[in-house]
Protein backbone atom coordinates (compact mmCIF):
# COMPACT_ATOMS: atom_id res chain seq x y z
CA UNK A 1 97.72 109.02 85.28
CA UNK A 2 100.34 106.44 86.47
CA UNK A 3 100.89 108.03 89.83
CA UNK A 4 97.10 107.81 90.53
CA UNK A 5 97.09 104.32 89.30
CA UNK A 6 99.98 103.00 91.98
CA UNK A 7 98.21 105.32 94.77
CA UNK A 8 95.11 102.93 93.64
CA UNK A 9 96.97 99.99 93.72
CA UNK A 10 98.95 100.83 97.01
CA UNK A 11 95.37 101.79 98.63
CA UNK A 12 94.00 98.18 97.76
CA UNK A 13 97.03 96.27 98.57
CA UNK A 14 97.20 98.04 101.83
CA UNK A 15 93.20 97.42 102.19
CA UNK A 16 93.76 93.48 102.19
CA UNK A 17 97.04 93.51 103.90
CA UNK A 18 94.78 95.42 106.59
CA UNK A 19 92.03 92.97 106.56
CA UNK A 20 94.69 89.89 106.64
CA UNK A 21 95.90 90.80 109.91
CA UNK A 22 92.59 92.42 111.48
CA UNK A 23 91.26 88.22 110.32
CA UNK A 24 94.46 86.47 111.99
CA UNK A 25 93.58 89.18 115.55
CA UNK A 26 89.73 87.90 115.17
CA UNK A 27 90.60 84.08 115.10
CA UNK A 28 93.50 84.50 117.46
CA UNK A 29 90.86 85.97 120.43
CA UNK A 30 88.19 83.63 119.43
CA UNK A 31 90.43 81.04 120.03
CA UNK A 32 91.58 82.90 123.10
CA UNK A 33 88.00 83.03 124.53
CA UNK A 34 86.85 79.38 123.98
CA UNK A 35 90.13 78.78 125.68
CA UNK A 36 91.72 76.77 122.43
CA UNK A 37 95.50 76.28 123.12
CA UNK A 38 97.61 77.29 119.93
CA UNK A 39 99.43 73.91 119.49
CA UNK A 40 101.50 75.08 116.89
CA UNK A 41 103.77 76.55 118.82
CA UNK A 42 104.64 73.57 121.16
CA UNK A 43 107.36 72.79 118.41
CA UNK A 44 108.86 76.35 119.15
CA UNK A 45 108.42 75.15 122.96
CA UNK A 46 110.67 72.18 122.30
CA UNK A 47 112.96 74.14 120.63
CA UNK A 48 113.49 76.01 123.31
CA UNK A 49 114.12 73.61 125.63
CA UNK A 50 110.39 73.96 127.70
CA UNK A 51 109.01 71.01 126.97
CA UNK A 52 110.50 67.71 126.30
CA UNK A 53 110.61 65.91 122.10
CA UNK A 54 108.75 62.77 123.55
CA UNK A 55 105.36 65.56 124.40
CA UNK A 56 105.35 66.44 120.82
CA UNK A 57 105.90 62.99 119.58
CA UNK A 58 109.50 63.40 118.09
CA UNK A 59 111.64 60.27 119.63
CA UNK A 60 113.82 59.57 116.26
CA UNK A 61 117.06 61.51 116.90
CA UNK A 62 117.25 62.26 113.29
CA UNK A 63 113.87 64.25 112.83
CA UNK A 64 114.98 66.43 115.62
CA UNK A 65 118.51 67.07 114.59
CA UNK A 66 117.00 67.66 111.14
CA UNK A 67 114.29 70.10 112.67
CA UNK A 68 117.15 72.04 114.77
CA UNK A 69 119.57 72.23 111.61
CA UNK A 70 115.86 73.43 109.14
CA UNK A 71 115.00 75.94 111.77
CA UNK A 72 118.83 77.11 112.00
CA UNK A 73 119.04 77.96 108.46
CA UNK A 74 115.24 79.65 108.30
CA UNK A 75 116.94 81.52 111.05
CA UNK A 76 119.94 82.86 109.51
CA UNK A 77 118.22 83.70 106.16
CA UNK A 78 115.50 85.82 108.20
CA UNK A 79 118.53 87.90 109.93
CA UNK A 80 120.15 88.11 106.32
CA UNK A 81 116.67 89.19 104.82
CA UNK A 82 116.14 91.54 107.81
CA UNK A 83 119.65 93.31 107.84
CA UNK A 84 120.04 93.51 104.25
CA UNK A 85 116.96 92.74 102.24
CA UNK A 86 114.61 95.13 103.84
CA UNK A 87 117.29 98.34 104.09
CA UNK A 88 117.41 98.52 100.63
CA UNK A 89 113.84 98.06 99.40
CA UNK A 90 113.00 100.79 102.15
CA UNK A 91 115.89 102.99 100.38
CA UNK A 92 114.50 102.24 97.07
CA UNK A 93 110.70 102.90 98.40
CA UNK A 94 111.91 106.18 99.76
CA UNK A 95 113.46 107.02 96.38
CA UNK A 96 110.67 106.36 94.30
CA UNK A 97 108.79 108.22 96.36
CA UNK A 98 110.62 111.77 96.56
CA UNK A 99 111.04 111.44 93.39
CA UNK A 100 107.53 111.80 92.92
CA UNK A 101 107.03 114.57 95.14
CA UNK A 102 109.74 116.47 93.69
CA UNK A 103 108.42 116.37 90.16
């Protein structure tokens, strides 16, 4: 009764985590075909060193060096989250999951 109850769950989570990202591909081509330019990611751009602060509208030396140190530390905690964080839930996953199979 339980295992059939997390398959059910699993199913429906995977259903809308399905539907999230098929919704995200539909707007990104519509936006794509009426030729809409994603301006989110000029600040990515900047970052990079593509495009200059003043064609975003950052001239205060302060809001950029406070961006650049923000987007340093989002940086470090995704590595951190992606070379320890997701290992072990994938171990534990794996776990849970023979040990089903094996009962």
């Amino acid at each position: 009764m339980r295992v059939s109850a997390m398959k059910m769950g699993f199913n429906q989570s995977l259903i809308l985590l399905t539907l999230l990202c098929m919704s995200a591909i539909i707007i990104w081509f519509n936006n794509y075909k009426n030729n809409i330019k994603p301006t989110f990611l000029k600040v990515f751009q900047m970052m990079s060193g593509f495009i200059t602060t003043v064609s975003i509208g950052l001239t205060i030396r302060q809001d950029i060096m406070s961006l650049l140190n923000r987007t340093r530390i989002l940086f470090k905690i995704i590595r951190y989250n992606n070379d320890f964080i997701v290992p072990i839930f994938i171990i534990i996953f794996n776990m849970c999951l023979y040990s089903y199979i094996v009962i």
